[in-house]
Protein backbone atom coordinates (compact mmCIF):
# COMPACT_ATOMS: atom_id res chain seq x y z
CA UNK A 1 45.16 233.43 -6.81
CA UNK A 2 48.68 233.98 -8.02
CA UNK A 3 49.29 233.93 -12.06
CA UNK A 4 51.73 230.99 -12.56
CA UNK A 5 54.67 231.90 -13.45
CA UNK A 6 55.91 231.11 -17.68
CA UNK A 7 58.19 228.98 -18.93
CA UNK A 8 60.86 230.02 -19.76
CA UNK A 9 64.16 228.25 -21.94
CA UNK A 10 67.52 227.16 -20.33
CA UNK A 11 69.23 229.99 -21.49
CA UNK A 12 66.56 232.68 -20.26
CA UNK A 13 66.77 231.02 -16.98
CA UNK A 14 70.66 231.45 -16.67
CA UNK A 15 70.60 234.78 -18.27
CA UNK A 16 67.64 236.04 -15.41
CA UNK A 17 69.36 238.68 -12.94
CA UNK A 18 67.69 239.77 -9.61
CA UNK A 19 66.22 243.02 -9.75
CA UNK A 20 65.76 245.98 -6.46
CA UNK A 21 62.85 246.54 -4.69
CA UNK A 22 61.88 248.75 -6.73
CA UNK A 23 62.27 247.09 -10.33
CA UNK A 24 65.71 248.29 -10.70
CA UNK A 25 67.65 245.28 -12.65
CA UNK A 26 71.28 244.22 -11.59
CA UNK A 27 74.12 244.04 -13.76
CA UNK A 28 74.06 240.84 -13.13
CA UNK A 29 74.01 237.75 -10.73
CA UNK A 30 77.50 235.80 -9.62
CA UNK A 31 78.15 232.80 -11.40
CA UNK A 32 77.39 229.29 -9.12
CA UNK A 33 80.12 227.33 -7.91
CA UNK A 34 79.32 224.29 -10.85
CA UNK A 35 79.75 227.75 -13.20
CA UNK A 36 82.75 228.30 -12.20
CA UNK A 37 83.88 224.55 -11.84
CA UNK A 38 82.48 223.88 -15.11
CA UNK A 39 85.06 226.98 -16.47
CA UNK A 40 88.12 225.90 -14.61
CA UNK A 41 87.53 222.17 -16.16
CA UNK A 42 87.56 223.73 -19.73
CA UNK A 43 90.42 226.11 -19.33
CA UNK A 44 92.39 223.09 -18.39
CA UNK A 45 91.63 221.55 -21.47
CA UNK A 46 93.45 224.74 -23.16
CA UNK A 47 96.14 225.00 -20.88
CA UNK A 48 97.22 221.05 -21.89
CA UNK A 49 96.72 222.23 -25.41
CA UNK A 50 99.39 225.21 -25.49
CA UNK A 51 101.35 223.48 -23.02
CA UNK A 52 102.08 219.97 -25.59
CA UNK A 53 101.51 221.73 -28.58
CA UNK A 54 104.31 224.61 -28.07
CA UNK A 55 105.64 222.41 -26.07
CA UNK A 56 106.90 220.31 -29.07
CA UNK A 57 108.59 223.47 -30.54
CA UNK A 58 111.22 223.25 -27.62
CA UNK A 59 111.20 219.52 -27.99
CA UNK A 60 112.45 219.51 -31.95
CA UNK A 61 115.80 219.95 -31.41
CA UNK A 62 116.11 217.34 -28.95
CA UNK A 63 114.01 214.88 -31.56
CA UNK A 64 116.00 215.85 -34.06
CA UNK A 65 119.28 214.84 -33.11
CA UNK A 66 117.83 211.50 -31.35
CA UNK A 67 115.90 210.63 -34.33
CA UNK A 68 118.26 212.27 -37.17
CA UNK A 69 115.14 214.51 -38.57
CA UNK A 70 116.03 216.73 -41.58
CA UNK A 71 113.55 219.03 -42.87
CA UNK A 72 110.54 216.54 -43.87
CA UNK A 73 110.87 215.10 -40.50
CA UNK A 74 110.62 218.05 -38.24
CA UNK A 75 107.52 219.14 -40.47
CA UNK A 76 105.78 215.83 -39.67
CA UNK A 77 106.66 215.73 -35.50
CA UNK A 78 105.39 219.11 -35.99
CA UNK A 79 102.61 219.00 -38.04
CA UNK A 80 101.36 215.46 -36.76
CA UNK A 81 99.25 217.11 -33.34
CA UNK A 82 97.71 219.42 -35.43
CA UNK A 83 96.35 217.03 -38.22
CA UNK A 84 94.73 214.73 -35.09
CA UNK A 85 93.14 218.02 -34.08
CA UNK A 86 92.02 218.33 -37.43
CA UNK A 87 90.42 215.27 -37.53
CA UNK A 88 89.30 215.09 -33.75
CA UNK A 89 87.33 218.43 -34.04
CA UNK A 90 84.80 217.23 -36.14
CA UNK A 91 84.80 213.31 -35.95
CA UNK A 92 84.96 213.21 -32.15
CA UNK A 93 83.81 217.01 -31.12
CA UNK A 94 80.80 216.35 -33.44
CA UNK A 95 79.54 213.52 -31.38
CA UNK A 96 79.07 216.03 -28.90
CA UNK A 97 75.51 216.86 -30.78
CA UNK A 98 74.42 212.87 -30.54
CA UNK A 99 75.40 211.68 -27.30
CA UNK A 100 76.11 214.97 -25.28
CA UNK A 101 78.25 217.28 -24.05
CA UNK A 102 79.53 215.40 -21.00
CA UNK A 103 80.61 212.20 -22.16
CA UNK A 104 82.64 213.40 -25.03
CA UNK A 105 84.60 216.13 -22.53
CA UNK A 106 85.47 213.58 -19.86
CA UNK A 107 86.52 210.77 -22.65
CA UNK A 108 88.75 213.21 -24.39
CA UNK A 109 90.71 213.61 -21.37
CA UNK A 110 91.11 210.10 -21.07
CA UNK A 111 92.27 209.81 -24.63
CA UNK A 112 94.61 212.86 -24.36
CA UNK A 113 96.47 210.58 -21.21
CA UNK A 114 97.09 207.41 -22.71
CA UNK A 115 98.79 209.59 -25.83
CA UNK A 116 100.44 211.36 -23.60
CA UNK A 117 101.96 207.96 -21.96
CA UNK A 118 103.13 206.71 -25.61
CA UNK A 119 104.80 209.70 -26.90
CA UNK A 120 107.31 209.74 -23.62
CA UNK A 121 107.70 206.00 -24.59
CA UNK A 122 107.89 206.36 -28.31
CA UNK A 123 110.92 204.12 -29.42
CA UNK A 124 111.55 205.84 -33.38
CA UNK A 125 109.99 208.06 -35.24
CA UNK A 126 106.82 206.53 -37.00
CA UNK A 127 105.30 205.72 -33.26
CA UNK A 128 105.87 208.69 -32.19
CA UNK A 129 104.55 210.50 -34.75
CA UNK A 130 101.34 208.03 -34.64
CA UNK A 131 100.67 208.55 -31.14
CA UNK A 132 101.41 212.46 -31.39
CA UNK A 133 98.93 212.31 -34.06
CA UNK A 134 96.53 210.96 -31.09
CA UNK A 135 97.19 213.49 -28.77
CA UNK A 136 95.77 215.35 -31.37
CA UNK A 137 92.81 213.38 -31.60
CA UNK A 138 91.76 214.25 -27.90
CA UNK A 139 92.96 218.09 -28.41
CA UNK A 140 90.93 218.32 -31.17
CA UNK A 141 87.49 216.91 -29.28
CA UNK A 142 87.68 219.82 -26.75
CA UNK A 143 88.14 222.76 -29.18
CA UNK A 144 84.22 222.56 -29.57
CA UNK A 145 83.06 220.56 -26.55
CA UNK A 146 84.71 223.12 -24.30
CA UNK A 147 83.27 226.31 -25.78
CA UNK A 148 79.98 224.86 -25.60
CA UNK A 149 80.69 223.30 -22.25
CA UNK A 150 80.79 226.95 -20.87
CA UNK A 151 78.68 229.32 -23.63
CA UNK A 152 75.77 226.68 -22.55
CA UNK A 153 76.16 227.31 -19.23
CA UNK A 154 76.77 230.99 -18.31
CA UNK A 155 75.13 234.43 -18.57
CA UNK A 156 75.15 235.81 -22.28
CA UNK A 157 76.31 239.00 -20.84
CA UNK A 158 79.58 237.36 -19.93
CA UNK A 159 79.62 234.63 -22.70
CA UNK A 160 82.44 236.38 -24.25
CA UNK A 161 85.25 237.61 -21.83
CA UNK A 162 84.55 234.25 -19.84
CA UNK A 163 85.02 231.71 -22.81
CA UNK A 164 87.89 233.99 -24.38
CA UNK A 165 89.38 233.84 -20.25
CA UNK A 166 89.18 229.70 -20.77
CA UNK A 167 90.92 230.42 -24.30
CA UNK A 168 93.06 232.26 -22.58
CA UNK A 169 94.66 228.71 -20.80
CA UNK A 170 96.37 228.24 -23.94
CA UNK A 171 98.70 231.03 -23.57
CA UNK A 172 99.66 230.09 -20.13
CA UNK A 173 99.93 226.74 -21.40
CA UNK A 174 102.45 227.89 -24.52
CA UNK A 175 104.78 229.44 -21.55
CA UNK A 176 104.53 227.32 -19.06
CA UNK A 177 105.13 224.48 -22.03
CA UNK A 178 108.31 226.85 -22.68
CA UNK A 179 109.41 226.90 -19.14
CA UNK A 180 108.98 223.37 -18.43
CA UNK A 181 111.16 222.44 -21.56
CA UNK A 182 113.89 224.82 -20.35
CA UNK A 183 113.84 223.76 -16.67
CA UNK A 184 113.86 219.84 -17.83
CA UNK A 185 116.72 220.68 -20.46
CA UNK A 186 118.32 222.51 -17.31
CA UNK A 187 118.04 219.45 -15.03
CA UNK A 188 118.63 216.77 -17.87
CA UNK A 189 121.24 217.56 -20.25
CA UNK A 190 120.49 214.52 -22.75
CA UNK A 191 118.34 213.11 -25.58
CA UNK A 192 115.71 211.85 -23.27
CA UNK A 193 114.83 215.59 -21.61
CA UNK A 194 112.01 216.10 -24.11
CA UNK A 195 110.10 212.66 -23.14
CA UNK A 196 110.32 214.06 -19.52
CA UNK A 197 108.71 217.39 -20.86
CA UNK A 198 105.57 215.34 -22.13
CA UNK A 199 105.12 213.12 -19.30
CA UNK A 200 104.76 216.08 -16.84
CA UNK A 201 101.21 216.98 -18.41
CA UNK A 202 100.06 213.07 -17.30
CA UNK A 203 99.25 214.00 -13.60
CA UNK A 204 97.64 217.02 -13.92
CA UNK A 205 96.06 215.80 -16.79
CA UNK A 206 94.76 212.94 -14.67
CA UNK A 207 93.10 215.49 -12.18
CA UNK A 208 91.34 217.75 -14.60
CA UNK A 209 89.94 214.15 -16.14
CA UNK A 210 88.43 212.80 -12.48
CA UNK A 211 86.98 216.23 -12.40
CA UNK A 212 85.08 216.64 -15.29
CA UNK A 213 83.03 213.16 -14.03
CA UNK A 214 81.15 215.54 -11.88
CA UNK A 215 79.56 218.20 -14.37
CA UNK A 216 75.99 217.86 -15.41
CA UNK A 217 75.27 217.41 -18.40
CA UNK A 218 73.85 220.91 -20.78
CA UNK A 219 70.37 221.54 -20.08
CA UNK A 220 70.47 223.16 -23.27
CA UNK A 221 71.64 219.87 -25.13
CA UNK A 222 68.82 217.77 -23.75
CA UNK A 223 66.13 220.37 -24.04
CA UNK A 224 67.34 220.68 -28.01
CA UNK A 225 66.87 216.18 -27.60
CA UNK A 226 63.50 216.55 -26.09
CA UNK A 227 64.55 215.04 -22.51
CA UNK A 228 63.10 218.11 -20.33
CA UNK A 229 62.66 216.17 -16.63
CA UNK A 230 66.73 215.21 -17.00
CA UNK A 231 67.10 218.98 -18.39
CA UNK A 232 65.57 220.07 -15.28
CA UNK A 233 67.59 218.56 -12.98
CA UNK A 234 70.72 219.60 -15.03
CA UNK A 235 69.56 222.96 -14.35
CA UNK A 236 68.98 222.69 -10.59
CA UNK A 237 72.51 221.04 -10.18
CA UNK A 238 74.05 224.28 -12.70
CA UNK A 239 72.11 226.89 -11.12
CA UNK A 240 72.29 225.64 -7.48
CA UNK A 241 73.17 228.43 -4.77
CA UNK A 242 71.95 229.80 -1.44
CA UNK A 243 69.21 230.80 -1.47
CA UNK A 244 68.07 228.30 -3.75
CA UNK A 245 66.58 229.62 -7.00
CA UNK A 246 65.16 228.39 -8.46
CA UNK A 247 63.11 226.14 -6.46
CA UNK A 248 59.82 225.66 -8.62
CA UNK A 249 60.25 226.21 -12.52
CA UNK A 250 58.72 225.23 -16.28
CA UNK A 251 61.05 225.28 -18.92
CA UNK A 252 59.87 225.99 -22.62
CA UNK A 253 61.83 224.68 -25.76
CA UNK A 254 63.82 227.04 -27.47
CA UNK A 255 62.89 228.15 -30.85
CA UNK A 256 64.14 225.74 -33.52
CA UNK A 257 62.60 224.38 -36.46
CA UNK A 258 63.24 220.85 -36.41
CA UNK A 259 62.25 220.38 -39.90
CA UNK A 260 65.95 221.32 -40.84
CA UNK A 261 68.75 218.68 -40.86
CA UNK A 262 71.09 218.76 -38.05
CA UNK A 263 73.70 216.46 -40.40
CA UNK A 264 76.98 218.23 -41.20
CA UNK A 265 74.95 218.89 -44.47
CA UNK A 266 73.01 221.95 -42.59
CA UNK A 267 76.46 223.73 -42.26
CA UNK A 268 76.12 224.55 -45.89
CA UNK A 269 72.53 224.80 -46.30
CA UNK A 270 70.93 228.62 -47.07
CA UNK A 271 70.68 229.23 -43.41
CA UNK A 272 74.06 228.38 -42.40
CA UNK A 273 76.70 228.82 -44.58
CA UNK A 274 77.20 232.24 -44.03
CA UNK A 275 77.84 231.13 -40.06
CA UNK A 276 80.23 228.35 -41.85
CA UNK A 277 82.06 230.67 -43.73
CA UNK A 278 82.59 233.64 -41.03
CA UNK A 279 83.41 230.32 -38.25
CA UNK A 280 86.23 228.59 -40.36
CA UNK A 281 87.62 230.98 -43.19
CA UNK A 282 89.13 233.97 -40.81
CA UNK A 283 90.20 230.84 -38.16
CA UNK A 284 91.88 229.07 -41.43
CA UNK A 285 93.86 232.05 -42.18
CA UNK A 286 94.45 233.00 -38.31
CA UNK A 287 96.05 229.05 -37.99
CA UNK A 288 98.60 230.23 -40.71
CA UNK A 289 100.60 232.48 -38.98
CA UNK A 290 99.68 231.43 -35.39
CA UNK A 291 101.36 228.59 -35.55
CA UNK A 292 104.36 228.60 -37.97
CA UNK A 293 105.24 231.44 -35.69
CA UNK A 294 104.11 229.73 -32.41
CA UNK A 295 105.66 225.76 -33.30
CA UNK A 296 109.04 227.52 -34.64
CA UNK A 297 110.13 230.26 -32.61
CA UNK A 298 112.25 228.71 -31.14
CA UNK A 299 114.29 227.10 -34.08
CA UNK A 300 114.01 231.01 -35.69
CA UNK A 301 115.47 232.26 -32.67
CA UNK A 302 118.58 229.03 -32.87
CA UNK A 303 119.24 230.36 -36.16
CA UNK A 304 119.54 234.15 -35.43
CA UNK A 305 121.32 233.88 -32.18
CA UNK A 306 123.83 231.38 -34.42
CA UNK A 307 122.73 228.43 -32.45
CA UNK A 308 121.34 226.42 -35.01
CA UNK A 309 123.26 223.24 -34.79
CA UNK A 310 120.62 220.70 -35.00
CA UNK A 311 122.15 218.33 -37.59
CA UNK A 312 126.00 219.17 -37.08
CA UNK A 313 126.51 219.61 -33.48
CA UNK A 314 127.18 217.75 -30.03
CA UNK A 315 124.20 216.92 -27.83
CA UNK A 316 125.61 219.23 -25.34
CA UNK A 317 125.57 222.09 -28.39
CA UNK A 318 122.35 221.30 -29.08
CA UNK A 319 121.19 220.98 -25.62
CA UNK A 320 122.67 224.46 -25.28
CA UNK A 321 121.32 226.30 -28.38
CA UNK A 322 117.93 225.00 -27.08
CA UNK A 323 118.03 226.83 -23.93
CA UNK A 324 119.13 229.78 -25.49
CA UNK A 325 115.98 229.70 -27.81
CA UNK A 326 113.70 228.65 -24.95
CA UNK A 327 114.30 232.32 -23.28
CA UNK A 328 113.89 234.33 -26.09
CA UNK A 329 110.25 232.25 -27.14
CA UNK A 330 109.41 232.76 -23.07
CA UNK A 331 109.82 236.45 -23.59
CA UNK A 332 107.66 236.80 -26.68
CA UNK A 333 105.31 234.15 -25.69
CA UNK A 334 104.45 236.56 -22.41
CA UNK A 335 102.58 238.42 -25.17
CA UNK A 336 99.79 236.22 -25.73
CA UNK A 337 98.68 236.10 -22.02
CA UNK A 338 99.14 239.90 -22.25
CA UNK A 339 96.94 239.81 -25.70
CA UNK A 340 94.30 237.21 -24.02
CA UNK A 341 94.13 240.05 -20.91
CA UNK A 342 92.82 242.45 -23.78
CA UNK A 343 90.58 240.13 -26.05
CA UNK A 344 88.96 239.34 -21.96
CA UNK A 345 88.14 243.37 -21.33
CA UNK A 346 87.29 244.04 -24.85
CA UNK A 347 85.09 241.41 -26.02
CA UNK A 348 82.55 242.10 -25.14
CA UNK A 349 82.90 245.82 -25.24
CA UNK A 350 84.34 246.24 -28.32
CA UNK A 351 82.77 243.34 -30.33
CA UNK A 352 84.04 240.22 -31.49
CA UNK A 353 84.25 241.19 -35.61
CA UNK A 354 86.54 244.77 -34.84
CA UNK A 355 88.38 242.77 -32.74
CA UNK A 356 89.46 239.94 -35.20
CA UNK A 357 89.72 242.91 -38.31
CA UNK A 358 92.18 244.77 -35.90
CA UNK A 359 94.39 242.08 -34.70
CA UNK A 360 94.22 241.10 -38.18
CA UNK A 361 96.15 243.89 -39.13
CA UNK A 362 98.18 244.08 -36.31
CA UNK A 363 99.64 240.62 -37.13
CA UNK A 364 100.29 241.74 -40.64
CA UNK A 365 102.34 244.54 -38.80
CA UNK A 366 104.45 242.24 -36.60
CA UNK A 367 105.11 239.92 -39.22
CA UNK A 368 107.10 243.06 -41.50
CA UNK A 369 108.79 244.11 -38.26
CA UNK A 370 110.25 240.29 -38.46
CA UNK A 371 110.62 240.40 -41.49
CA UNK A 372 112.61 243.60 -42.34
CA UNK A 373 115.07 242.06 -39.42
CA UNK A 374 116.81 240.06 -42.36
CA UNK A 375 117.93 243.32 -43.66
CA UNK A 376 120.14 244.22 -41.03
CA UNK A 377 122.47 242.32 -38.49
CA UNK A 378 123.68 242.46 -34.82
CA UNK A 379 121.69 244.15 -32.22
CA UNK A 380 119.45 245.79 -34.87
CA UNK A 381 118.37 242.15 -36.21
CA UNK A 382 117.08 240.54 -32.89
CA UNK A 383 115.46 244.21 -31.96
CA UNK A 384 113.09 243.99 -34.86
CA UNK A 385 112.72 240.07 -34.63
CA UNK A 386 111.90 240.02 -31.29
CA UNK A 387 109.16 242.87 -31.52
CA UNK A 388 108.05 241.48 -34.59
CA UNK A 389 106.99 238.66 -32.88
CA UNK A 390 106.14 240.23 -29.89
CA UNK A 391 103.38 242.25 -31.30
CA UNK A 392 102.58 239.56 -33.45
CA UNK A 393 101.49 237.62 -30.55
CA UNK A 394 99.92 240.28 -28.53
CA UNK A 395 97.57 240.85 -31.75
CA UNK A 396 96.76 237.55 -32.50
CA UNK A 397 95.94 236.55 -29.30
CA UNK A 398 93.68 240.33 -28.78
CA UNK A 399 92.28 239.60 -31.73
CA UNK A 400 91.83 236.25 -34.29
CA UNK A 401 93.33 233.10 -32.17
CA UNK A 402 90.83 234.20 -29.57
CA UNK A 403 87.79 235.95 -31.35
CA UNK A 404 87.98 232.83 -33.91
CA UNK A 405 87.61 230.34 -31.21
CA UNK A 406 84.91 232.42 -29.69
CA UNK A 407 82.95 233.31 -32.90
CA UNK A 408 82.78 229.67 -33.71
CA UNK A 409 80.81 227.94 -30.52
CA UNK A 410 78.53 231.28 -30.84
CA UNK A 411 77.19 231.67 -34.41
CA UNK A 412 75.45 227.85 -34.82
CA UNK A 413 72.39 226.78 -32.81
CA UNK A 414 72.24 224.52 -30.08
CA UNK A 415 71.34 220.87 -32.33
CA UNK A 416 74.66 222.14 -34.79
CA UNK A 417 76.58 223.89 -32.20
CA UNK A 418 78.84 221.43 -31.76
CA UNK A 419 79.54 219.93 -35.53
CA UNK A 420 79.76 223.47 -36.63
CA UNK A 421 82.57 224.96 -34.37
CA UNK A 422 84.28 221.40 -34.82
CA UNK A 423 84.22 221.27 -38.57
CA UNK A 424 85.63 225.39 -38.56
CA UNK A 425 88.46 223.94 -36.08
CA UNK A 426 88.70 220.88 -38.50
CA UNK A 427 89.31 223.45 -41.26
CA UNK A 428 91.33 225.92 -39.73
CA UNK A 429 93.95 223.12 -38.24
CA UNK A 430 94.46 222.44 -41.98
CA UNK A 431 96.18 225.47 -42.22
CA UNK A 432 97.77 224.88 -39.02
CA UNK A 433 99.09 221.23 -40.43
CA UNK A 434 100.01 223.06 -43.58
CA UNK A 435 102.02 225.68 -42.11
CA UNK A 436 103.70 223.15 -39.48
CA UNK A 437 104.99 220.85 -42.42
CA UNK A 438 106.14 223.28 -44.81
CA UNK A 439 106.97 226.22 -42.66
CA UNK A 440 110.62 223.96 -41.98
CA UNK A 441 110.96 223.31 -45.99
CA UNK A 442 110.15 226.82 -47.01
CA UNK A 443 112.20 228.58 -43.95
CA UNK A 444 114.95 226.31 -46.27
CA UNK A 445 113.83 226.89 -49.37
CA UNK A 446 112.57 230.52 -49.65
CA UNK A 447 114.29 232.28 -46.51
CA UNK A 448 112.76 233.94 -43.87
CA UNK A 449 111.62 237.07 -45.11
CA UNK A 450 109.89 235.33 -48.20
CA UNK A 451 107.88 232.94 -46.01
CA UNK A 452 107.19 235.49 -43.31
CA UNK A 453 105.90 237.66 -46.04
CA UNK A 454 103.53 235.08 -47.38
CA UNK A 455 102.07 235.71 -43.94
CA UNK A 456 101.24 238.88 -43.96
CA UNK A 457 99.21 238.53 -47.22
CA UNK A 458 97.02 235.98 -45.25
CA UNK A 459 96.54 238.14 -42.29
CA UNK A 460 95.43 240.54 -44.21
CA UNK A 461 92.85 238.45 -46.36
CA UNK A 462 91.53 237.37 -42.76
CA UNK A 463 90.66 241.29 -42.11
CA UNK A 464 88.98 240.97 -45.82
CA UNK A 465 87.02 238.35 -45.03
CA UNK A 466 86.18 238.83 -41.54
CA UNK A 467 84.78 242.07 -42.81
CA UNK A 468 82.71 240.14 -45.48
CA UNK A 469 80.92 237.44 -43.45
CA UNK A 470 80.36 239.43 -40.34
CA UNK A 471 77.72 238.16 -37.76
CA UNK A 472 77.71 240.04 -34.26
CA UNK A 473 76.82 237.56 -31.80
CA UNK A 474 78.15 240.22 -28.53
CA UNK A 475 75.46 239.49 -25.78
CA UNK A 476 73.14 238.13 -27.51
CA UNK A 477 70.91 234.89 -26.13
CA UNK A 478 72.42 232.01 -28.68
CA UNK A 479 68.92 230.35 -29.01
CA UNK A 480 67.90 234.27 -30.25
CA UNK A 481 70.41 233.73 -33.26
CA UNK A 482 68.91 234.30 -36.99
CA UNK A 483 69.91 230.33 -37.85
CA UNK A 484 67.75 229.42 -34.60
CA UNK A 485 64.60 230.64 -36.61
CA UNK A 486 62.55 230.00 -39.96
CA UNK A 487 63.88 232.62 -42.07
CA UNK A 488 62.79 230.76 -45.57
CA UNK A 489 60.14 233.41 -45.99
């Protein structure tokens, strides 16, 4: 009689690879089609975040002269997306842990349409901030629903470059959120171009929402709530392929003590708050720079190419000095999909913690390139700017903006995975909100050099304190993790 085969846990079942005849493993076997479908319908969800959220940086001007916005008011259009992400990642993206995966990443979708609808309807200033705000609401849901969405349902192997590839969406969202604002300030000349620029995300926005209906739910997730006959069929449905495999299988719980809370509580208890710290402190920091620099390129680039006419000039001025802005961020901003190309090939190669130290310090480096532009003038002045930012944005997105994202879905287990990477979004969008409301004031206030200089002691305190509270989660099985097990003893 044959032995009967274990059990085994949902993640030991997606991680198994076929093997030769002769016991030789594989590297590895091809993700399913629902893999893969489940990854597209993610990466979506980061593409319509870069595209809105840089998107509005192109947009200011155009606000600005309709609504009359001096310094406080671009800081709130620009900071009001990021404080609903705030807020979304943990008070939506934490439901994710008490009614599942699924229901939360379809309804944000939802949510993130009917914004999307206001803001190109918004008739003054307080709705659209409000509904702005909202869109940040349903951005903020899928920072940690999507990460678990696909680190719950892939190989471990190829946890990394795949959920940093999904990350990845957001850079092609940030250009293509460039590109649409220049071709719609191309086609329509006027104060209503940037309502058109939001309302072409509504469509595709629609698709990606339809699509996420048919995902199964993660096994993992209803294994870690005790439902294993629905977890099984999740499974089946996930791992479905020709030929079927598998056909016949047990599946074993994985190893968590469930005498520990799973309230937002746990985050900070013995077990945890190292995870906490390493998850939100370095992604804090990274949010600084990221996106001052990312929201305001463009009105950095208006003022050094002597286009910055927002309060004094003609629409047509305006409209013009826009365009010329909306270039130069296009060619910089082609240096985060070039950075997100690395962090994909080097994750999991490299390591996730020499990865965020390094572009740590490479931001630091791009920032005093930028910064030393102030010095001199002419041709000399938009050389340095421009690689300033440049390698700014090819280090970031190599190294924090996508190893933070990463780090935080990885280093929680399964019952906390989802309020712990939402509450280190949470935090880190505060210094996102931060920097996008006083970024304007202080580019005022203090002058470039001053403010970009203030960056570069925060990217190098993220190196610090990356360095500090270090956890290397590179290939490992999450439900493996230290915080998974008892380690009271």
């Amino acid at each position: 009689m044959s032995t009967p085969e274990p059990a085994r846990t949902v993640q030991q079942y997606i991680d198994e690879t076929p093997s030769w005849h002769d016991g030789t493993p594989t590297p590895g076997a091809p993700l399913t089609a629902m893999q893969w479908r489940i990854w597209l319908l993610a990466a979506a969800g980061k593409f319509f975040e870069g595209l809105v959220v840089f998107l509005t940086g192109v947009a200011l001007p155009i606000m600005a002269k309709e609504f009359s916005l001096d310094g406080a008011g671009h800081g709130l259009v620009g900071a009001a997306p990021l404080a609903g992400i705030l807020f979304g990642a943990t008070l939506l993206g934490g439901m994710a842990d008490r009614f599942g995966r699924k229901p939360v990443f379809v309804g944000e979708m939802f949510l993130f349409i009917a914004f999307l609808v206001a803001i190109s309807l918004a008739p003054n200033l307080p709705v659209l901030v409000i509904c702005l705000f909202g869109m940040g609401l349903a951005l903020g849901a899928d920072y940690p629903t999507a990460h678990m969405v696909i680190s719950e349902s892939i190989p471990s192997k190829t946890r990394g470059r795949l959920v940093i590839g999904a990350f990845g969406f957001q850079a092609l969202g940030a250009l293509s959120g460039v590109a649409v604002g220049y071709l719609i300030l191309i086609n329509e000349p006027n104060l209503s171009a940037w309502r058109w620029m939001y309302a072409t995300a509504v469509l595709p926005a629609a698709i990606v929402a339809f699509g996420r209906f048919f995902v199964p739910e993660s096994a993992n997730w209803l294994m870690a709530k005790g439902d294993r006959p629905a977890a099984r069929t999740a499974l089946s449905v996930l791992l479905r392929r020709e030929p079927r495999y598998p056909a016949d299988f047990e599946l074993a719980p994985a190893p968590v003590d469930a005498a520990w809370s799973s309230g937002y509580g746990a985050l900070f208890d013995r077990r945890h708050r190292r995870a906490t710290a390493f998850a939100s402190l370095p992604w804090f920091l990274q949010d600084l720079g990221t996106y001052g620099i990312g929201i305001f390129t463009p009105t950095i680039l208006a003022a050094t190419l002597g286009h910055s006419v927002v309060k004094s000039g003609t629409v047509s001025q305006v409209v013009h000095g826009d365009i010329a802005a909306a270039k130069g961020t296009a060619m910089i901003d082609i240096l985060l999909i070039v950075g997100i190309v690395a962090a994909v090939l080097l994750a999991d190669r490299v390591g996730r913690v020499k990865l965020q130290i390094y572009g740590f310090i490479g931001c630091a480096a791009g920032l005093l390139l930028a910064a030393l532009s102030s010095v001199f003038d002419g041709t000399t002045q938009l050389i340095l700017i421009f690689a300033g930012f440049m390698l700014f944005n090819f280090m970031t997105n190599m190294g924090p903006n996508a190893q933070t994202y990463l780090i935080a879905g990885e280093v929680f287990p399964t019952h906390l995975r989802g309020k712990g990477a939402g509450f280190a979004a949470s935090f880190a969008k505060l210094g996102a909100v931060a920097t996008a409301f006083l970024f304007p004031v202080l580019l005022l206030d203090l002058g470039q050099s001053i403010v970009l200089g203030m960056l570069i002691g925060t990217s190098l305190l993220g190196a610090v304190v990356t360095w500090a509270y270090r956890i290397d989660t590179r290939g490992i099985d999450l439900d493996e993790l230290p915080s998974n097990r008892d380690v009271r003893a």
